[in-house]
C-alpha atoms as a PDB file:
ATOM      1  CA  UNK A   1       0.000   0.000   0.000  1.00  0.00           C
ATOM      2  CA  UNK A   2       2.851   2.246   0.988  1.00  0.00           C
ATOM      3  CA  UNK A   3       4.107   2.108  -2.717  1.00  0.00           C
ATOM      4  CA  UNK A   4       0.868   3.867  -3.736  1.00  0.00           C
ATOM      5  CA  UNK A   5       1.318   6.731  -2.134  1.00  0.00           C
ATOM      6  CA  UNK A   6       2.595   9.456  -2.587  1.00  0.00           C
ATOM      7  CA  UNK A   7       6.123  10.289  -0.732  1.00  0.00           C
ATOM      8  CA  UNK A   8       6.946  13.570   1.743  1.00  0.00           C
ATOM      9  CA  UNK A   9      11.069  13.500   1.972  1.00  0.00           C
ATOM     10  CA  UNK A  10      12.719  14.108   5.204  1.00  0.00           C
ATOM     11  CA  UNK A  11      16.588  15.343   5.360  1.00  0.00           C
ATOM     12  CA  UNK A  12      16.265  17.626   8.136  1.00  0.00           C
ATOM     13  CA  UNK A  13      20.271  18.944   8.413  1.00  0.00           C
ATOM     14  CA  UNK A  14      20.418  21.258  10.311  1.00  0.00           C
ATOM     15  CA  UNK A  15      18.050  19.833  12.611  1.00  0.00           C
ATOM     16  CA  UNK A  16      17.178  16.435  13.784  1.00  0.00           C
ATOM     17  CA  UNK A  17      13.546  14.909  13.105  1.00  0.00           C
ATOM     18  CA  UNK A  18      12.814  14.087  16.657  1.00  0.00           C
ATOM     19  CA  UNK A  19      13.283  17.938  17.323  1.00  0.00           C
ATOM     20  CA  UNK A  20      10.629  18.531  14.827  1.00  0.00           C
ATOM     21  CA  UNK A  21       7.944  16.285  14.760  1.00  0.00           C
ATOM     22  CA  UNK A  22       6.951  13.943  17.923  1.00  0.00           C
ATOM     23  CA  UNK A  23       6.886  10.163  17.361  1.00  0.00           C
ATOM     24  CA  UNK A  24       2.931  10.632  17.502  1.00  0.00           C
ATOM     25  CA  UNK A  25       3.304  13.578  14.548  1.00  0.00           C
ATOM     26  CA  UNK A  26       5.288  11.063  12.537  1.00  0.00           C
ATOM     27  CA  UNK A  27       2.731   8.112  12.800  1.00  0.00           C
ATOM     28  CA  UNK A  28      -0.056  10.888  11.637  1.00  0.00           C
ATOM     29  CA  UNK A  29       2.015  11.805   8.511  1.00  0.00           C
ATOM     30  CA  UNK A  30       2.643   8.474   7.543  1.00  0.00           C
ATOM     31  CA  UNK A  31      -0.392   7.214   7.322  1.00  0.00           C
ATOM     32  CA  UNK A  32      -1.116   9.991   4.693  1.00  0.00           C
ATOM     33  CA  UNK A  33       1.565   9.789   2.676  1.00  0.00           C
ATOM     34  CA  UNK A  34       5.173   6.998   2.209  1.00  0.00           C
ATOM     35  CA  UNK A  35       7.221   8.973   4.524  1.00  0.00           C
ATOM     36  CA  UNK A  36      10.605   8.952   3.511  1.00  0.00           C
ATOM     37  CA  UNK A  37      13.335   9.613   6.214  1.00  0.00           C
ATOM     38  CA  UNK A  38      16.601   9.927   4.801  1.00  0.00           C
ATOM     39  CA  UNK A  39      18.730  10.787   8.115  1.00  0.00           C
ATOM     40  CA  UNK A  40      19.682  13.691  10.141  1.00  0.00           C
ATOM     41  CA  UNK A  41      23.253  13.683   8.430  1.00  0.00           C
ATOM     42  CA  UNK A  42      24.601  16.425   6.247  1.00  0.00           C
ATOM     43  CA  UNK A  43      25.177  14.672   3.614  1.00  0.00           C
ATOM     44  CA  UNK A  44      21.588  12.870   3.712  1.00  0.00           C
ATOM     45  CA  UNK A  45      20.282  15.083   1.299  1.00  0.00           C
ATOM     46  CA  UNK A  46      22.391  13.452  -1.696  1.00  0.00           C
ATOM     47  CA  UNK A  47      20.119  10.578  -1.477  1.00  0.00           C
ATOM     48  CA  UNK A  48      17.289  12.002  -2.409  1.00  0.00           C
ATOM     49  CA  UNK A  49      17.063  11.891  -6.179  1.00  0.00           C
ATOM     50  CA  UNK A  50      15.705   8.400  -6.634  1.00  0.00           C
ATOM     51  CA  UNK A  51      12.636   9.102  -4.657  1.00  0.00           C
ATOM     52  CA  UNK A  52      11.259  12.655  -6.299  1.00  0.00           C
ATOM     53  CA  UNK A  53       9.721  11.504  -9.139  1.00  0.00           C
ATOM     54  CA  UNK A  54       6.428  10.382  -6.780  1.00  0.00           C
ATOM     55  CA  UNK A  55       7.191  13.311  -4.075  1.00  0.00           C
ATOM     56  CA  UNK A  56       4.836  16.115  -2.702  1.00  0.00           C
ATOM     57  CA  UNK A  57       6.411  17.378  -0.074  1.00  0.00           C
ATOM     58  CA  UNK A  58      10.331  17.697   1.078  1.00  0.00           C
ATOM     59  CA  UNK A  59      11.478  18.333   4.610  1.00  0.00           C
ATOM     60  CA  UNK A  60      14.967  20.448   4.785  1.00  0.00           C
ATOM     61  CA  UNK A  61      17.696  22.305   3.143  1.00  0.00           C
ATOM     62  CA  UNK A  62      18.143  20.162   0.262  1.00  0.00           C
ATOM     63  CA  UNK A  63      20.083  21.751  -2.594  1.00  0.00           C
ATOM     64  CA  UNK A  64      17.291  22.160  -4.894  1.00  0.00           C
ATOM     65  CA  UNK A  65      18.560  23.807  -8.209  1.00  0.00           C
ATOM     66  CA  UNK A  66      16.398  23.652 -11.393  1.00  0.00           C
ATOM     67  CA  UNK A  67      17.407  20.281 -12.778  1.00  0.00           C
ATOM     68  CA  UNK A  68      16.943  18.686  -9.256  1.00  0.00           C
ATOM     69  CA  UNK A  69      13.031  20.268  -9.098  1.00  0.00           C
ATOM     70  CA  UNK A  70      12.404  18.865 -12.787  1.00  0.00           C
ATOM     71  CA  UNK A  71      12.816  15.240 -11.205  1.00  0.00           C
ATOM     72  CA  UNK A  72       9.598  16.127  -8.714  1.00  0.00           C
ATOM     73  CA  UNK A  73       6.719  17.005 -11.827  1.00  0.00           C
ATOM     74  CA  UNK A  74       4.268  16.490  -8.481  1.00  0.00           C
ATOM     75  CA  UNK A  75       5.907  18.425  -5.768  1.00  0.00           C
ATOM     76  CA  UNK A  76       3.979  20.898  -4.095  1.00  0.00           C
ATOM     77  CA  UNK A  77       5.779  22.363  -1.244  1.00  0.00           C
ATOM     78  CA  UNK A  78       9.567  22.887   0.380  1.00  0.00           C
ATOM     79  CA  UNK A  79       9.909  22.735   3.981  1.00  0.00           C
ATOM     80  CA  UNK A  80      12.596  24.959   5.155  1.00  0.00           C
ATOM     81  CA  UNK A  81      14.067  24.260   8.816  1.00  0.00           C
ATOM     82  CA  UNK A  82      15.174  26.901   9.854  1.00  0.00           C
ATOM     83  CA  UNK A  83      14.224  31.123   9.916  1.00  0.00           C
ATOM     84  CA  UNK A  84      15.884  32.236   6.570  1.00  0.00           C
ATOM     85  CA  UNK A  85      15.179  31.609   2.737  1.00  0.00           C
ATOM     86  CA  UNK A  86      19.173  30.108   2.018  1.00  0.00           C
ATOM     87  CA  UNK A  87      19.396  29.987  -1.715  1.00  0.00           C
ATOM     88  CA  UNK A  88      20.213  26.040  -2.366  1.00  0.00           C
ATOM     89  CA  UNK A  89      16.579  26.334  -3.882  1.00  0.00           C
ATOM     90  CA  UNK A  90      15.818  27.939  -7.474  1.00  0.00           C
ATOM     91  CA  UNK A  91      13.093  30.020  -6.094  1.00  0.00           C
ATOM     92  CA  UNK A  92      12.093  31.554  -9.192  1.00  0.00           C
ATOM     93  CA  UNK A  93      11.430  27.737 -10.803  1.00  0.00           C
ATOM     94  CA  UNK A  94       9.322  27.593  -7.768  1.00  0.00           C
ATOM     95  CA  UNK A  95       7.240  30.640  -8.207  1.00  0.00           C
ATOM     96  CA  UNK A  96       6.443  30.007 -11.542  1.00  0.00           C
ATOM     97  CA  UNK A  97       5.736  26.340 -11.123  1.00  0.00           C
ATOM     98  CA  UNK A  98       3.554  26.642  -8.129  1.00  0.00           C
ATOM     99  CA  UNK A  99       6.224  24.716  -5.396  1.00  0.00           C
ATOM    100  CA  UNK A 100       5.183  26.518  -1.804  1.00  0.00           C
ATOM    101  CA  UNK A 101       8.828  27.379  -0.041  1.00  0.00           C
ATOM    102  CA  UNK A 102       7.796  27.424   3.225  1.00  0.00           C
ATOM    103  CA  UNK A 103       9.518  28.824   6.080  1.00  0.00           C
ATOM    104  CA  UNK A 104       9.526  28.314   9.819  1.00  0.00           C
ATOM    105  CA  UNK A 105      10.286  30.864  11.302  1.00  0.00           C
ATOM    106  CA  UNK A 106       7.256  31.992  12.860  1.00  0.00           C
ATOM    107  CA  UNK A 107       8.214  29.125  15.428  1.00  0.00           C
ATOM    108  CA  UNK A 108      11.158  31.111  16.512  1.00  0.00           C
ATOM    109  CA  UNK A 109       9.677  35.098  16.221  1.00  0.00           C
ATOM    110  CA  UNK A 110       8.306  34.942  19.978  1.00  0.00           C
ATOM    111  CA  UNK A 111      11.847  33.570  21.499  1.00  0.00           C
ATOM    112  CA  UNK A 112      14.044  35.927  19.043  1.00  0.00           C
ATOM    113  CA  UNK A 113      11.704  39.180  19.938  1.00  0.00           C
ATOM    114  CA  UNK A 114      12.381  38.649  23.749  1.00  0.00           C
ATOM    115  CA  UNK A 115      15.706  38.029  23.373  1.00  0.00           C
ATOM    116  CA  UNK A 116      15.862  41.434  20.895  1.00  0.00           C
ATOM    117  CA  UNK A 117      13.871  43.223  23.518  1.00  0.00           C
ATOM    118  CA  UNK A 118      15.827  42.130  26.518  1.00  0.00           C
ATOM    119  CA  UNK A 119      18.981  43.495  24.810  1.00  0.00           C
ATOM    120  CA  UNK A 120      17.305  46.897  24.033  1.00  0.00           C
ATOM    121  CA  UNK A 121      16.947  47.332  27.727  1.00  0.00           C
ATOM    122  CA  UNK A 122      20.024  45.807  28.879  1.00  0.00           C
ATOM    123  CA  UNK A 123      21.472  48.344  26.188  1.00  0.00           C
ATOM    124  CA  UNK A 124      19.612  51.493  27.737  1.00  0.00           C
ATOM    125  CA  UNK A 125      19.916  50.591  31.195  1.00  0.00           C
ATOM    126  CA  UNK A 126      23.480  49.486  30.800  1.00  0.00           C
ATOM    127  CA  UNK A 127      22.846  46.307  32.935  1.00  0.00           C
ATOM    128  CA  UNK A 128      25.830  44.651  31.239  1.00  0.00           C
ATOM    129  CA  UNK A 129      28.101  47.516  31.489  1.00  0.00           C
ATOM    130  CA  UNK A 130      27.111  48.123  34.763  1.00  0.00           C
ATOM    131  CA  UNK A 131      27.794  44.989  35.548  1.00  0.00           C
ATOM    132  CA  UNK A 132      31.296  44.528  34.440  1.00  0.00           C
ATOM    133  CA  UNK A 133      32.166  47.567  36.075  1.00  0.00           C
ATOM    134  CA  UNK A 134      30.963  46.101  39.560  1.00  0.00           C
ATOM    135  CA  UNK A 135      32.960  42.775  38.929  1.00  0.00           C
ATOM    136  CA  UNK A 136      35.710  45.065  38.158  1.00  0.00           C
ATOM    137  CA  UNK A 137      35.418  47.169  41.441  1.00  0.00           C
ATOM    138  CA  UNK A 138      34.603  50.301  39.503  1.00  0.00           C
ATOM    139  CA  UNK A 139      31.135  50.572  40.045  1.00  0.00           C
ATOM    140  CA  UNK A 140      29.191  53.871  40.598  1.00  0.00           C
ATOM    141  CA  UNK A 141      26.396  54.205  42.793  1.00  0.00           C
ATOM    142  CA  UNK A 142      22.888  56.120  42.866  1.00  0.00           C
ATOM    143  CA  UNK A 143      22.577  59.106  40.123  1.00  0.00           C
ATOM    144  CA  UNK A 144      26.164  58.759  39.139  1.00  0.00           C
ATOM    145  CA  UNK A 145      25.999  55.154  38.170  1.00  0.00           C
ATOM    146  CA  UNK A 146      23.073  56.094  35.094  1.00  0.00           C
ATOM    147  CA  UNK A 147      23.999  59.484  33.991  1.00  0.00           C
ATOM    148  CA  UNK A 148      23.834  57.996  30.560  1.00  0.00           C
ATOM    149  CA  UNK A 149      20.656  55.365  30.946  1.00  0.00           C
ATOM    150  CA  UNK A 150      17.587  55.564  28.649  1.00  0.00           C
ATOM    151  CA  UNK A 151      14.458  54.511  29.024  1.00  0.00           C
ATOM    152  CA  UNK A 152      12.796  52.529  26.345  1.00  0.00           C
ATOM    153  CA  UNK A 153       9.722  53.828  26.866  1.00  0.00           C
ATOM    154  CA  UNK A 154       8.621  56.546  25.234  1.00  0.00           C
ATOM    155  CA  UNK A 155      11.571  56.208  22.608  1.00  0.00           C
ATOM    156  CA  UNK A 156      11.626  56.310  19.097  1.00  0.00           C
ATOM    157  CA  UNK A 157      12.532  52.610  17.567  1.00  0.00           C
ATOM    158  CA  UNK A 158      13.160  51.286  14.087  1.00  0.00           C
ATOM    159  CA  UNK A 159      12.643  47.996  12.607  1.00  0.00           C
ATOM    160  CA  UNK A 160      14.220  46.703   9.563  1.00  0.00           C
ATOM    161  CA  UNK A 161      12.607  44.107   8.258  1.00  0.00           C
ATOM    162  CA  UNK A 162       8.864  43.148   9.075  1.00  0.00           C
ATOM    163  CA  UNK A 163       8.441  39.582   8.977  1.00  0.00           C
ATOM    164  CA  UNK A 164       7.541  37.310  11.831  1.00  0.00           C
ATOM    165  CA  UNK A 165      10.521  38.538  14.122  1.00  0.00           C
ATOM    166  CA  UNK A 166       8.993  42.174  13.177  1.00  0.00           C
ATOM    167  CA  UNK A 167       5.482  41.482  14.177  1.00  0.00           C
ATOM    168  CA  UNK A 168       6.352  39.324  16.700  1.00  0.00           C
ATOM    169  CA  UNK A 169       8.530  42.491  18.681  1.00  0.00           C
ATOM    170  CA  UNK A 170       6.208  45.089  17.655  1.00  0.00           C
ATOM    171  CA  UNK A 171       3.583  43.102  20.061  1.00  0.00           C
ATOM    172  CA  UNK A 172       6.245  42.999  22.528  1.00  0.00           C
ATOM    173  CA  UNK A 173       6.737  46.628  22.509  1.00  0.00           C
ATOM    174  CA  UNK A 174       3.519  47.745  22.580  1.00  0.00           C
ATOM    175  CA  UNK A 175       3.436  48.128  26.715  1.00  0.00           C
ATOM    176  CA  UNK A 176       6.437  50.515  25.987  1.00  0.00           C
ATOM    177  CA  UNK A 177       4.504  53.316  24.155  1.00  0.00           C
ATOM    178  CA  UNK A 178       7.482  53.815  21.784  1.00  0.00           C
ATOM    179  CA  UNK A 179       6.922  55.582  18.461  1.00  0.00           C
ATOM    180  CA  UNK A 180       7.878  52.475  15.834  1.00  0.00           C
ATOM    181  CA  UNK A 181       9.169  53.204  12.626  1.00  0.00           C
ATOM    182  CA  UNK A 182       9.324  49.974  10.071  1.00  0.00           C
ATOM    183  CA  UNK A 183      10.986  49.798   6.839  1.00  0.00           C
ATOM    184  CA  UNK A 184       9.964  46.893   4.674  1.00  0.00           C
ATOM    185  CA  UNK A 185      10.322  46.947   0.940  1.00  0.00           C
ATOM    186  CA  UNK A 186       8.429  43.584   1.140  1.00  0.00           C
ATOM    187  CA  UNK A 187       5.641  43.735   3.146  1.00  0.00           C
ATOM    188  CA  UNK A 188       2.288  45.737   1.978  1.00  0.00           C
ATOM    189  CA  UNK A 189       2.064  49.713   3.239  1.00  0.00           C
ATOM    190  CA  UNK A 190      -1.467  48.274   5.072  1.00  0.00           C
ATOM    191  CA  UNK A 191       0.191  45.095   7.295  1.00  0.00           C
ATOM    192  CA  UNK A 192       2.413  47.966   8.659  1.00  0.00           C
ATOM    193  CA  UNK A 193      -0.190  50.400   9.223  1.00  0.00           C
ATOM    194  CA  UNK A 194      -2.640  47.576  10.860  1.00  0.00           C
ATOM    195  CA  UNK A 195       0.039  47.166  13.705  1.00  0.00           C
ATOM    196  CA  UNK A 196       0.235  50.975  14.280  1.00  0.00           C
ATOM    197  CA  UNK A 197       3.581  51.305  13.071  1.00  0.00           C
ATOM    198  CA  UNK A 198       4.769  54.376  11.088  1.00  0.00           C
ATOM    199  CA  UNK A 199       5.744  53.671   7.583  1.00  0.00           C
ATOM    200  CA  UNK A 200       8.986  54.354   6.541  1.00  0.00           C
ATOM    201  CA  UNK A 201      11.945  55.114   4.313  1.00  0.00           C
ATOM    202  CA  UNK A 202      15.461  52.822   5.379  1.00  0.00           C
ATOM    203  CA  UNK A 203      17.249  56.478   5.748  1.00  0.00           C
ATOM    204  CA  UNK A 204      14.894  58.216   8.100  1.00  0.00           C
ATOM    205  CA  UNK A 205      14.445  54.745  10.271  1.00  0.00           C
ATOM    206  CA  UNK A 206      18.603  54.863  10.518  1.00  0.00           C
ATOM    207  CA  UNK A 207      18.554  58.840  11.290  1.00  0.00           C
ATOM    208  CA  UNK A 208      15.529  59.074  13.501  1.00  0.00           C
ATOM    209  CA  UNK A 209      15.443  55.860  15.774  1.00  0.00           C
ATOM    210  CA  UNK A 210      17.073  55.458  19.170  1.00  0.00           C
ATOM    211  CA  UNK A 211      16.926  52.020  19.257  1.00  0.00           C
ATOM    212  CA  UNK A 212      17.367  49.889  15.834  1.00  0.00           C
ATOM    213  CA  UNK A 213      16.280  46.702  15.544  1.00  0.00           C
ATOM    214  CA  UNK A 214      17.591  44.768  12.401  1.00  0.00           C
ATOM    215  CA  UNK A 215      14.979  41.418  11.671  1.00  0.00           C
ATOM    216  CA  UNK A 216      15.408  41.390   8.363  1.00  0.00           C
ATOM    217  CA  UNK A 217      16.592  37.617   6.526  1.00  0.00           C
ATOM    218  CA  UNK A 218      18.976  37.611   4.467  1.00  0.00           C
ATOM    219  CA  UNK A 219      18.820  36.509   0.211  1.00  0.00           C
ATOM    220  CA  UNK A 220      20.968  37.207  -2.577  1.00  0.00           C
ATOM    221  CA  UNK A 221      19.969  40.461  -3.498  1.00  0.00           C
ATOM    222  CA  UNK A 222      20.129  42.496   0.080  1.00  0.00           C
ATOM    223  CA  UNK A 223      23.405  40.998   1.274  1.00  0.00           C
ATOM    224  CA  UNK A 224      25.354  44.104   2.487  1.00  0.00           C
ATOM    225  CA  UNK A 225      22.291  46.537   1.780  1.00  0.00           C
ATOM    226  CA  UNK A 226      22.992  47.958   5.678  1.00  0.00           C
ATOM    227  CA  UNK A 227      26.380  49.745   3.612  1.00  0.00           C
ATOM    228  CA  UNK A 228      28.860  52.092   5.408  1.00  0.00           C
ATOM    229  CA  UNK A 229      26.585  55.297   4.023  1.00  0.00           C
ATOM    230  CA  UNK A 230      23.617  53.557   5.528  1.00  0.00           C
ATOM    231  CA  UNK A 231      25.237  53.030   8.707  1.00  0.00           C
ATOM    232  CA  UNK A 232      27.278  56.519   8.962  1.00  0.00           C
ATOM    233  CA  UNK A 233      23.584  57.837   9.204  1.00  0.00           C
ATOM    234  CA  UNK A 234      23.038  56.495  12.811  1.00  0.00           C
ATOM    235  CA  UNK A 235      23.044  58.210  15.637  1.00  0.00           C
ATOM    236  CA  UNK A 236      25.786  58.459  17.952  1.00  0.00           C
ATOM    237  CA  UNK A 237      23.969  57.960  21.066  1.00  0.00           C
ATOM    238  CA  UNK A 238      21.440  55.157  19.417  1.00  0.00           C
ATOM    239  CA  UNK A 239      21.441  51.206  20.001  1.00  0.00           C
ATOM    240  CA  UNK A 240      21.944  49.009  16.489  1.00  0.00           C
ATOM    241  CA  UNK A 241      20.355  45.272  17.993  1.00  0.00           C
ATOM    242  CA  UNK A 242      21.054  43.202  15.211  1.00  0.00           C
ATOM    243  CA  UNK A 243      19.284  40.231  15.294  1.00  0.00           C
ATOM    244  CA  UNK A 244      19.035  38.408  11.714  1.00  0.00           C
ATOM    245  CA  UNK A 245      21.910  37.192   9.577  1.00  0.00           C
ATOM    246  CA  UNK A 246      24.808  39.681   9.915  1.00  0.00           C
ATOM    247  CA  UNK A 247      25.334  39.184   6.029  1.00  0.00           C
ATOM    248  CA  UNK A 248      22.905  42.000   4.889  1.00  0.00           C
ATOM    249  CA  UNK A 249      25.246  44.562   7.201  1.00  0.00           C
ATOM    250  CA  UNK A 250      28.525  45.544   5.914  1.00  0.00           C
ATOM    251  CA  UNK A 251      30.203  44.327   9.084  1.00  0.00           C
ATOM    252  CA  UNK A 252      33.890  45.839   8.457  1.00  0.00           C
ATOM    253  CA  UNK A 253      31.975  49.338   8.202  1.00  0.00           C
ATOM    254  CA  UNK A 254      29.565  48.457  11.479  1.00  0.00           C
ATOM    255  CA  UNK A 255      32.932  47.257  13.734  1.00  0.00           C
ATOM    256  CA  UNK A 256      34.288  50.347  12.639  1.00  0.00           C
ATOM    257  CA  UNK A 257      31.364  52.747  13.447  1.00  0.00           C
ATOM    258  CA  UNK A 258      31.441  50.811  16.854  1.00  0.00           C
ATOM    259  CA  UNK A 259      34.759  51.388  16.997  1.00  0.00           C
ATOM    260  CA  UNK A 260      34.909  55.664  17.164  1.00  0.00           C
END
């Protein structure tokens, strides 16, 4: 019977299957479709070619150039495991064959948004700095220990980059009563609107934001977008939390902008 149906292909490199799906989940799928676990290995992937021709679904980061997705006529939809859109998939064979690339990152946006807003306070507080400073024996004490803390509330914030990890901080920040500028190229004027968040151009988020969260993945056309012009428009005194994939900053301009 198993034979008849049709096939959903696990490789799950990075991750491992048991951190994905239960044992339970797996019995469910399976009785669906001939689920096809290839391993947890790196190199699990290469296997993979026999089994497309009757496949619907795949599970991972398979490298998945044009002449691979010509072996799957019936595939319908690419798993990705992890946050970003990696390009070992033709995405544009995709689009115009009707393959779903499907990406989980909404699974991480809630842990990633705390962890963005705990830094944003630790950053304008100085709880880190202070910190050191005590371990240190240099502390200071009372007003003279946070002549140059800001509160988060109140402040003016920019987002780059309004996917899940956007939407999911914006929520976050809400309690805050900060004034939060988004810049997203991607993402329909209304979706930004709808979370009463002010519209707006990359330059004025840089200049005009105290505290600058960067959520934005990363794909072949934005690497190194966040260029040393960009970046010389920032503030002095403001707080660049950057929390996607450090390839769409220039990173030898950023370390030296930290740096002055």
């Amino acid at each position: 019977m198993n034979n008849l149906k049709k096939k959903v292909i696990a490789a799950p490199y990075p991750q491992k299957l048991n951190r994905l799906f239960s044992k339970e989940k797996i019995r469910m799928i399976s009785a669906l479709v001939n689920f096809v676990y290839l391993g947890d290995e790196k190199t699990a992937g290469g296997k993979i070619d026999e089994h497309l021709p009757n496949t619907i679904a795949i599970i991972g980061q398979i490298e998945m150039p044009e002449s691979r997705l010509r072996l799957a006529p019936g595939l319908k939809a690419i798993f990705n495991v992890e946050g970003n859109f990696y390009q070992n998939i033709d995405y544009d064979y995709c689009f115009n064959n009707g393959i779903y690339v499907l990406n989980c990152g909404e699974a991480y946006a809630l842990a990633v948004a705390e962890m963005a807003l705990g830094f944003a306070i630790d950053l304008g507080r100085g709880i880190t700095k202070e910190d050191r400073k005590a371990r240190s024996g240099n502390e200071k004490y009372l007003a003279e220990g946070c002549l140059d803390s800001v509160l988060l509330s109140d402040s003016d914030v920019g987002i780059i980059g309004f996917g899940f990890l956007g939407k999911a901080l914006t929520k976050l920040l809400a309690p805050f009563r900060c004034r939060v500028r988004v810049y997203d190229p991607w993402v329909p004027d209304s979706i930004i609107i709808e979370q009463g968040c002010i519209l707006t151009a990359l330059e004025d988020v840089l200049e005009k934001s105290r505290f600058i969260f960067v959520m934005a993945g990363v794909t072949k056309d934005n690497q190194g977008f966040l260029s040393a012009e960009k970046l010389s428009l920032i503030k002095k005194d403001s707080f660049f939390i950057l929390m996607s994939r450090a390839a769409i900053v220039n990173f030898d301009a950023l370390c030296s902008l930290t740096e002055e």
